[in-house]
PDB file of N, CA and C in Angstrom:
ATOM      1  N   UNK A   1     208.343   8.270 117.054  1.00  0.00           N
ATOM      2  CA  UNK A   1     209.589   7.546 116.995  1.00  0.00           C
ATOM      3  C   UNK A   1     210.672   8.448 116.424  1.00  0.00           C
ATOM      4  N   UNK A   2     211.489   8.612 117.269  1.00  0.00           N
ATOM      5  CA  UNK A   2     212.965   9.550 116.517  1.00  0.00           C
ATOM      6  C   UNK A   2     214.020   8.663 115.498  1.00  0.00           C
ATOM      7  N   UNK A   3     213.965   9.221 113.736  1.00  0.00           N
ATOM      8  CA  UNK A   3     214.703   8.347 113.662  1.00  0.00           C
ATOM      9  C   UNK A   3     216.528   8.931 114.284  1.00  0.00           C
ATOM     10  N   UNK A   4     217.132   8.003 114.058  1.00  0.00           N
ATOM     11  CA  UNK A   4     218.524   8.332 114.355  1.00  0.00           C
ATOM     12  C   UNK A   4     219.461   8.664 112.966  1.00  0.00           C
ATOM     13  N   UNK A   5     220.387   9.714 112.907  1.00  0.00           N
ATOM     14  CA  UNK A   5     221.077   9.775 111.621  1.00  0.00           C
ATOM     15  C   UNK A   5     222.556   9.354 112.462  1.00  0.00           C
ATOM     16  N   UNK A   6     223.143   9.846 111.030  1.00  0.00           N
ATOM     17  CA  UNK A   6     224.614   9.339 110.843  1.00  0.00           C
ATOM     18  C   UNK A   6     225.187  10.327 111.955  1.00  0.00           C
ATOM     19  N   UNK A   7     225.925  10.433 112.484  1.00  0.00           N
ATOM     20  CA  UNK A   7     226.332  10.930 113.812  1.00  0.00           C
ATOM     21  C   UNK A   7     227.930  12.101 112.716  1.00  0.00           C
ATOM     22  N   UNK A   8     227.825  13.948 112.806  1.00  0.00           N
ATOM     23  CA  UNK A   8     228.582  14.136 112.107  1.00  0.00           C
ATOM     24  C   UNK A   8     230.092  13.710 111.426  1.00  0.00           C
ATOM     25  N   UNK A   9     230.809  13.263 112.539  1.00  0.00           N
ATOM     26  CA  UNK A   9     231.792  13.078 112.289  1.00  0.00           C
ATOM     27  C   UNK A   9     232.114  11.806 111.433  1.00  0.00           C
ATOM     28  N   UNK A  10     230.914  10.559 111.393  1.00  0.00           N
ATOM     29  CA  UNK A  10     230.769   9.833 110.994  1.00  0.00           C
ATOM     30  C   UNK A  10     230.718  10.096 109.444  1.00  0.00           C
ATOM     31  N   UNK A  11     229.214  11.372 109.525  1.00  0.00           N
ATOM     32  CA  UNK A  11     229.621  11.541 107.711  1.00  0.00           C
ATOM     33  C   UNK A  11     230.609  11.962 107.330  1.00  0.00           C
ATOM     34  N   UNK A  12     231.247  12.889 107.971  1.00  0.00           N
ATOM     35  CA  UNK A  12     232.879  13.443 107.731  1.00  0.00           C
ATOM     36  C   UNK A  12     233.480  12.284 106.774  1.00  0.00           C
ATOM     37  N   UNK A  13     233.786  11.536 107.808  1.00  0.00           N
ATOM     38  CA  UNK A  13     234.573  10.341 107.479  1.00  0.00           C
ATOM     39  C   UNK A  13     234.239   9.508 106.084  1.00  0.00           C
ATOM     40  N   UNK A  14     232.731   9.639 106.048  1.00  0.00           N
ATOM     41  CA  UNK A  14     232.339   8.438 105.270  1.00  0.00           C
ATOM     42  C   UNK A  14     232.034   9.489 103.546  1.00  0.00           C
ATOM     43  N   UNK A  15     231.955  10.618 103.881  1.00  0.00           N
ATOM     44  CA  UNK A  15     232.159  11.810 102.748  1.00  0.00           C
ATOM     45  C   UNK A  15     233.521  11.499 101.942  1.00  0.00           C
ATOM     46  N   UNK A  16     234.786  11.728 102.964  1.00  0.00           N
ATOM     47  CA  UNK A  16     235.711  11.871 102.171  1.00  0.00           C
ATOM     48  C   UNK A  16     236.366  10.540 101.569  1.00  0.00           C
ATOM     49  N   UNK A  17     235.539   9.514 102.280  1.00  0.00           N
ATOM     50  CA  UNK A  17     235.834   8.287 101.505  1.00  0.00           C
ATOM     51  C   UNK A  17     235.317   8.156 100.215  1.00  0.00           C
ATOM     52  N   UNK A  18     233.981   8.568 100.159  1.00  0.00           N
ATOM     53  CA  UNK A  18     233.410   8.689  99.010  1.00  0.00           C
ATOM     54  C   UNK A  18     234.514   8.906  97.926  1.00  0.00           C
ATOM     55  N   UNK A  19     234.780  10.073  98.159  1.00  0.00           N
ATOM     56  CA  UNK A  19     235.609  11.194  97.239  1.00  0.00           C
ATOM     57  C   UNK A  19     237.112  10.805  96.958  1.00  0.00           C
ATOM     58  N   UNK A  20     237.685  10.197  97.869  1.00  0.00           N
ATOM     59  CA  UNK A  20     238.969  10.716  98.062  1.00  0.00           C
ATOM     60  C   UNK A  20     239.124   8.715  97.845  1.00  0.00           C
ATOM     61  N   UNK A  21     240.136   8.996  96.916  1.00  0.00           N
ATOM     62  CA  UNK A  21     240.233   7.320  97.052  1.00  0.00           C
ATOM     63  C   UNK A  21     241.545   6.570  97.775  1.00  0.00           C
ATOM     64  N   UNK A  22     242.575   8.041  97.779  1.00  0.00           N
ATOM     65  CA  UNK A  22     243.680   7.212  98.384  1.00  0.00           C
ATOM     66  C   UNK A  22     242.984   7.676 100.041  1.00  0.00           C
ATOM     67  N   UNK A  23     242.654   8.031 100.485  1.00  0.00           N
ATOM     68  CA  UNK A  23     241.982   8.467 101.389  1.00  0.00           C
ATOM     69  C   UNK A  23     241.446   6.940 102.120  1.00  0.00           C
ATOM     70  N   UNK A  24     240.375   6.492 101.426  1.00  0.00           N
ATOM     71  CA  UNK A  24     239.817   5.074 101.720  1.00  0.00           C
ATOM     72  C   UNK A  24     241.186   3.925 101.530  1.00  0.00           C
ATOM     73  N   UNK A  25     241.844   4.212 100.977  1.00  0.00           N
ATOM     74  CA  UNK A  25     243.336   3.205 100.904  1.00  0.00           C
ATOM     75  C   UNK A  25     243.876   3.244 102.179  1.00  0.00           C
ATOM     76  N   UNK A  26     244.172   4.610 102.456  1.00  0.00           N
ATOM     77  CA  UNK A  26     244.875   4.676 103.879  1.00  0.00           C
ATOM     78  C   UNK A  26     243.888   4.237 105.001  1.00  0.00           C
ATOM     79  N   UNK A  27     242.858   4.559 104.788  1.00  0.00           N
ATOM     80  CA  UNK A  27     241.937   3.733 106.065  1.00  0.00           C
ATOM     81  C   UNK A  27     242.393   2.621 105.919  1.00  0.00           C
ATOM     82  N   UNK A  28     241.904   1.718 105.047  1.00  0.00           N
ATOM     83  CA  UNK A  28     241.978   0.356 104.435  1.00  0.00           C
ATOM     84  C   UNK A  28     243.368   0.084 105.718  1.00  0.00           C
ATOM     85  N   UNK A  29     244.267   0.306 105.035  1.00  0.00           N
ATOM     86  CA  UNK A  29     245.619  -0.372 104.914  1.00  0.00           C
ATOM     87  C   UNK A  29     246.060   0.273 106.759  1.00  0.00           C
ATOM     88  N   UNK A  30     245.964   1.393 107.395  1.00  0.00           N
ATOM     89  CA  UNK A  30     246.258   1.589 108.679  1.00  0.00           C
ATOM     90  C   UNK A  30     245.149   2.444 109.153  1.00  0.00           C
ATOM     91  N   UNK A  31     243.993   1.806 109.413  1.00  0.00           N
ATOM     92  CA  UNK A  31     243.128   2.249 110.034  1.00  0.00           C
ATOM     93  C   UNK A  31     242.921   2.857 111.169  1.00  0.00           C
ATOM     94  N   UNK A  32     243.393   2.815 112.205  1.00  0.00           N
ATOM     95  CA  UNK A  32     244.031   3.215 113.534  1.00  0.00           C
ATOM     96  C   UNK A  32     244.365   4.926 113.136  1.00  0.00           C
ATOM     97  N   UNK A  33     245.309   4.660 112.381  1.00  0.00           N
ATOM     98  CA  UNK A  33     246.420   6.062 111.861  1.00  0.00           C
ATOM     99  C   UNK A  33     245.368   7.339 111.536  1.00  0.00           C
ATOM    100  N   UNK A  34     244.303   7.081 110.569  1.00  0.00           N
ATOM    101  CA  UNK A  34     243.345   7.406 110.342  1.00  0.00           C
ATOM    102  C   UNK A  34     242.015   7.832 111.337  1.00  0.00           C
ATOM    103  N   UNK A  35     241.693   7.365 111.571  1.00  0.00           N
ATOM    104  CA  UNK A  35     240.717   7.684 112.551  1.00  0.00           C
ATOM    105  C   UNK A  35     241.051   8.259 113.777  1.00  0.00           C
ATOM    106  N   UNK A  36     242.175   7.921 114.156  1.00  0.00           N
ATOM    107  CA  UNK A  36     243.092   9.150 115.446  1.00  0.00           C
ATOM    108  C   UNK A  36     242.639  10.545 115.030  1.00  0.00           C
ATOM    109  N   UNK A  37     242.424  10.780 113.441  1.00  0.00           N
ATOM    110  CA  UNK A  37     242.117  12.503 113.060  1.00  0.00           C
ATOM    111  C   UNK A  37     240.379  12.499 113.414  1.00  0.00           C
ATOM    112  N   UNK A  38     240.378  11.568 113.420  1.00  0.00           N
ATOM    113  CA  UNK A  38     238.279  12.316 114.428  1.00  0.00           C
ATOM    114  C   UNK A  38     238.114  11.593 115.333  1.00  0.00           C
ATOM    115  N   UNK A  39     236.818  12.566 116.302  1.00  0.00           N
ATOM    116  CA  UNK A  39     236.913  12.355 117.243  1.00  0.00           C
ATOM    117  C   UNK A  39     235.316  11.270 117.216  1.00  0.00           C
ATOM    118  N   UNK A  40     235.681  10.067 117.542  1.00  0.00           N
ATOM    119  CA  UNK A  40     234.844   9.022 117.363  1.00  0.00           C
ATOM    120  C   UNK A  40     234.412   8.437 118.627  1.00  0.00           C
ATOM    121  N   UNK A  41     233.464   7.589 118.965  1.00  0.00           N
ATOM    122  CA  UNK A  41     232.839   7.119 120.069  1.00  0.00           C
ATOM    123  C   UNK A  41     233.406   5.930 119.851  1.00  0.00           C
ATOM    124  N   UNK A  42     233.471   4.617 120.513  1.00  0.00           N
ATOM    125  CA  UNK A  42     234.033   3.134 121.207  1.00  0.00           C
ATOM    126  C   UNK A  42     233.102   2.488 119.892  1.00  0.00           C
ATOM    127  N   UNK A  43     231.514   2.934 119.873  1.00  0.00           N
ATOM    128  CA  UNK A  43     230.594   2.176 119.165  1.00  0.00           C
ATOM    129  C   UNK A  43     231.008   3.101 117.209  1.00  0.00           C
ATOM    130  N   UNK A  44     230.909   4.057 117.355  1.00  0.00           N
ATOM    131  CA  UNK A  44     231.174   4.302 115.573  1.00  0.00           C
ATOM    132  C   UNK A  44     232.637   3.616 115.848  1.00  0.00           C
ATOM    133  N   UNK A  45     233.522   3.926 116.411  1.00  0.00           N
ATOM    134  CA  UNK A  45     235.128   3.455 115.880  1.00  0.00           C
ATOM    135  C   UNK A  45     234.379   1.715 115.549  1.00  0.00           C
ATOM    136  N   UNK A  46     233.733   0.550 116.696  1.00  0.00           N
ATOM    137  CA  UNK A  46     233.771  -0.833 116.137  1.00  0.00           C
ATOM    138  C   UNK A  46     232.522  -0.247 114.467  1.00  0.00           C
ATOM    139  N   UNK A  47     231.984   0.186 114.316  1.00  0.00           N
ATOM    140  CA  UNK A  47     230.915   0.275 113.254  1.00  0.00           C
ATOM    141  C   UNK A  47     232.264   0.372 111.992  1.00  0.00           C
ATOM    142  N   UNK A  48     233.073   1.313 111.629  1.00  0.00           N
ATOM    143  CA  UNK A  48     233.857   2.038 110.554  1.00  0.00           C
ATOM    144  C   UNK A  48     234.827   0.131 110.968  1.00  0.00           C
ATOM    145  N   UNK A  49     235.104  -0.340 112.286  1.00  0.00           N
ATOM    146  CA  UNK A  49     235.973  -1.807 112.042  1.00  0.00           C
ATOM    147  C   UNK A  49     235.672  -2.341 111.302  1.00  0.00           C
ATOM    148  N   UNK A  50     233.998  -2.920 111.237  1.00  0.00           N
ATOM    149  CA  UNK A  50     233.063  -3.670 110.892  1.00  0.00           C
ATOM    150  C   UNK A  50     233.027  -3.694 108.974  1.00  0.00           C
ATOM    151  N   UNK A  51     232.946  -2.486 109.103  1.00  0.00           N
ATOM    152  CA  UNK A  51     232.276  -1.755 107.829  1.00  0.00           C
ATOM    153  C   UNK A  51     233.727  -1.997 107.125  1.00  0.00           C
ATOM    154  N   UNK A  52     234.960  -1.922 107.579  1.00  0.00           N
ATOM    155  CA  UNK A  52     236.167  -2.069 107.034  1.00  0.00           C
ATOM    156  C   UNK A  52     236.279  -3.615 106.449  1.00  0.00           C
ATOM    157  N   UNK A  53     235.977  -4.183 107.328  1.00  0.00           N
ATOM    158  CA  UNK A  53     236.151  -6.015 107.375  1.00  0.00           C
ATOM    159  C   UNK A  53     235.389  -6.657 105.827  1.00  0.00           C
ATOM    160  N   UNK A  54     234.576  -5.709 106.036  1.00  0.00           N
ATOM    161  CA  UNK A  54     233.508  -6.307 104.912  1.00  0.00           C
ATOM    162  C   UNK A  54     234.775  -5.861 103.697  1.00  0.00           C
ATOM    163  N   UNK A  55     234.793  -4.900 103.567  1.00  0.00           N
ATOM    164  CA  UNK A  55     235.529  -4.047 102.291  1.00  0.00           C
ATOM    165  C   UNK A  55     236.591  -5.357 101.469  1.00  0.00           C
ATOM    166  N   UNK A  56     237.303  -6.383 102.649  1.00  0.00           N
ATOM    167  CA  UNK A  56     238.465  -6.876 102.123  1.00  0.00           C
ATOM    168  C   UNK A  56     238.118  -7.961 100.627  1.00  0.00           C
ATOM    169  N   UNK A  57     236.696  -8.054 100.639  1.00  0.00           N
ATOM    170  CA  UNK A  57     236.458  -9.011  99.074  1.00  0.00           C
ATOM    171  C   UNK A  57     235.553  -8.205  98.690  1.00  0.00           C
ATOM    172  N   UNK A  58     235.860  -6.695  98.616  1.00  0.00           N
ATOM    173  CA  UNK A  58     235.238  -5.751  97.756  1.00  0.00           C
ATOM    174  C   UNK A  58     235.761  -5.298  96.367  1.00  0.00           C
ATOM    175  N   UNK A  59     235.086  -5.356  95.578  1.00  0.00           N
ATOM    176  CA  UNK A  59     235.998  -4.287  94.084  1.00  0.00           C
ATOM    177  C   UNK A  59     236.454  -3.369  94.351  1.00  0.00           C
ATOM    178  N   UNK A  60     237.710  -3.355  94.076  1.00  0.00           N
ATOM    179  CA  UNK A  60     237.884  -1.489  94.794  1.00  0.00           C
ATOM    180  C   UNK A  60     236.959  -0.464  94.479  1.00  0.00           C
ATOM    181  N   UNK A  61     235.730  -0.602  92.799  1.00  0.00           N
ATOM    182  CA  UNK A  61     235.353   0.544  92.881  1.00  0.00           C
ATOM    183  C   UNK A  61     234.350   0.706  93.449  1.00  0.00           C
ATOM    184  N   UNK A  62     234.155  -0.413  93.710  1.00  0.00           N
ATOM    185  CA  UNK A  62     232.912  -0.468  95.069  1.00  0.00           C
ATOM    186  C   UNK A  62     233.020  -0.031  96.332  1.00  0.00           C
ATOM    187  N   UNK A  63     234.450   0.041  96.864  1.00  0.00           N
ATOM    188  CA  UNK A  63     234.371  -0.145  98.292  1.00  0.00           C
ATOM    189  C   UNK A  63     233.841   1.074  98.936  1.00  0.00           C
ATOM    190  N   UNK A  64     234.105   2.184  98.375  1.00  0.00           N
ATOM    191  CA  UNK A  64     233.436   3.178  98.999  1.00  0.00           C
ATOM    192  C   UNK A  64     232.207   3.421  99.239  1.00  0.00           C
ATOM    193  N   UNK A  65     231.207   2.895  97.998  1.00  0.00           N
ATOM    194  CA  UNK A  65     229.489   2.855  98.346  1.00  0.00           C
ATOM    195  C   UNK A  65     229.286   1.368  99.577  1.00  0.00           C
ATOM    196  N   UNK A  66     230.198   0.432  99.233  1.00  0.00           N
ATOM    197  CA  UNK A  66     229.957  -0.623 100.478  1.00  0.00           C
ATOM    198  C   UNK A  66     230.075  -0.174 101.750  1.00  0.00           C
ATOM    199  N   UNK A  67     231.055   0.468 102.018  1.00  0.00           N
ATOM    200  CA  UNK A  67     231.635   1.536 103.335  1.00  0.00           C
ATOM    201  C   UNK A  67     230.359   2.207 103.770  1.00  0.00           C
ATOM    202  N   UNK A  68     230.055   3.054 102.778  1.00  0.00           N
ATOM    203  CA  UNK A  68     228.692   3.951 103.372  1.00  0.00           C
ATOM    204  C   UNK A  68     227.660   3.261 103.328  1.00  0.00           C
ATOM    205  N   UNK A  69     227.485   2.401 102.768  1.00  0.00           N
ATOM    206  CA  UNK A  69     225.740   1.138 103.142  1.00  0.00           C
ATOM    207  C   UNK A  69     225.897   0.966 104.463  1.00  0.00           C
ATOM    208  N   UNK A  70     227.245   0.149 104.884  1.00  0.00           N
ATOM    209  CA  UNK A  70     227.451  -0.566 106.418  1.00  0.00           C
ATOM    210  C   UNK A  70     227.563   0.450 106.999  1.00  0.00           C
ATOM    211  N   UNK A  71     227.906   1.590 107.020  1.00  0.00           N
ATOM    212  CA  UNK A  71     227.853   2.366 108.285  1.00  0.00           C
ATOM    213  C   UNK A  71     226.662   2.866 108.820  1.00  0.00           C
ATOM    214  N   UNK A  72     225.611   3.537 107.231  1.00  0.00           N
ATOM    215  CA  UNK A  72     224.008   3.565 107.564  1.00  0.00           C
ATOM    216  C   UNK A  72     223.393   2.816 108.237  1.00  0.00           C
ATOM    217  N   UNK A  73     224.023   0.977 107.922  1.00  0.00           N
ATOM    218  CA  UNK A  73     222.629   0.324 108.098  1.00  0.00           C
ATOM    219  C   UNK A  73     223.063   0.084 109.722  1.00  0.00           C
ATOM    220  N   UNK A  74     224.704   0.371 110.463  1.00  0.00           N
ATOM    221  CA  UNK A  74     225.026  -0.067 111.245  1.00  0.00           C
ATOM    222  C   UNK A  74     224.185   1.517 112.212  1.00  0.00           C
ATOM    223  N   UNK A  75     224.570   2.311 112.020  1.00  0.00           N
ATOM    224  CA  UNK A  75     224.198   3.944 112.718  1.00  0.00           C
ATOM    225  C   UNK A  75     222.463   3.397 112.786  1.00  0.00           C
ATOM    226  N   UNK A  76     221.989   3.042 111.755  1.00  0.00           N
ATOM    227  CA  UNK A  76     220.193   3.198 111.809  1.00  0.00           C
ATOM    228  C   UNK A  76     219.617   1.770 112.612  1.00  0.00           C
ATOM    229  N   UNK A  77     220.594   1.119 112.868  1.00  0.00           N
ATOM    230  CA  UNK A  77     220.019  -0.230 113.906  1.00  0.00           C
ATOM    231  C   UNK A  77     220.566  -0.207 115.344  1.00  0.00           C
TER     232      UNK A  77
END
C-alpha cells in the first residue's frame, strides 16, 4: 500500500503558516490573493478552503496547528 504525503507545495504553504503569523492572517482574511503565489491543484486549493472554514471559531493561537491537522488528515484520505 503506498502511503500518500503532503503534496510539496502544500507543505510550502502550510510551513509558512506555521511560522509566519501575519502570513496565516492574510490567507485568513483574502485567501484567493494568497494562494495565486502557488501553484495548487482544483483538489488542494478546495482542501486549504476547507481547512480555512474550520479556522473561523479557532483561537488564533491555534489556528495554525488546526490548519496543518486538516490539511494532513484531508491529503491522507
Amino acid at each position: 500500500m503506498m502511503r500518500r504525503t503532503m503534496a510539496p507545495r502544500l507543505t510550502e504553504l502550510v510551513g509558512r503558516a506555521m511560522i509566519d503569523p501575519e502570513f496565516l492572517a492574510d490567507l485568513q482574511r483574502a485567501p484567493e490573493t494568497v494562494l495565486a503565489q502557488f501553484e495548487l491543484s482544483d483538489a488542494e486549493r478546495e482542501a486549504v478552503d476547507q481547512a480555512l472554514r474550520r479556522l473561523a471559531d479557532t483561537p488564533p493561537r491555534r489556528r495554525a496547528a488546526v490548519l496543518k491537522t486538516a490539511l494532513l488528515r484531508r491529503v491522507a484520505t
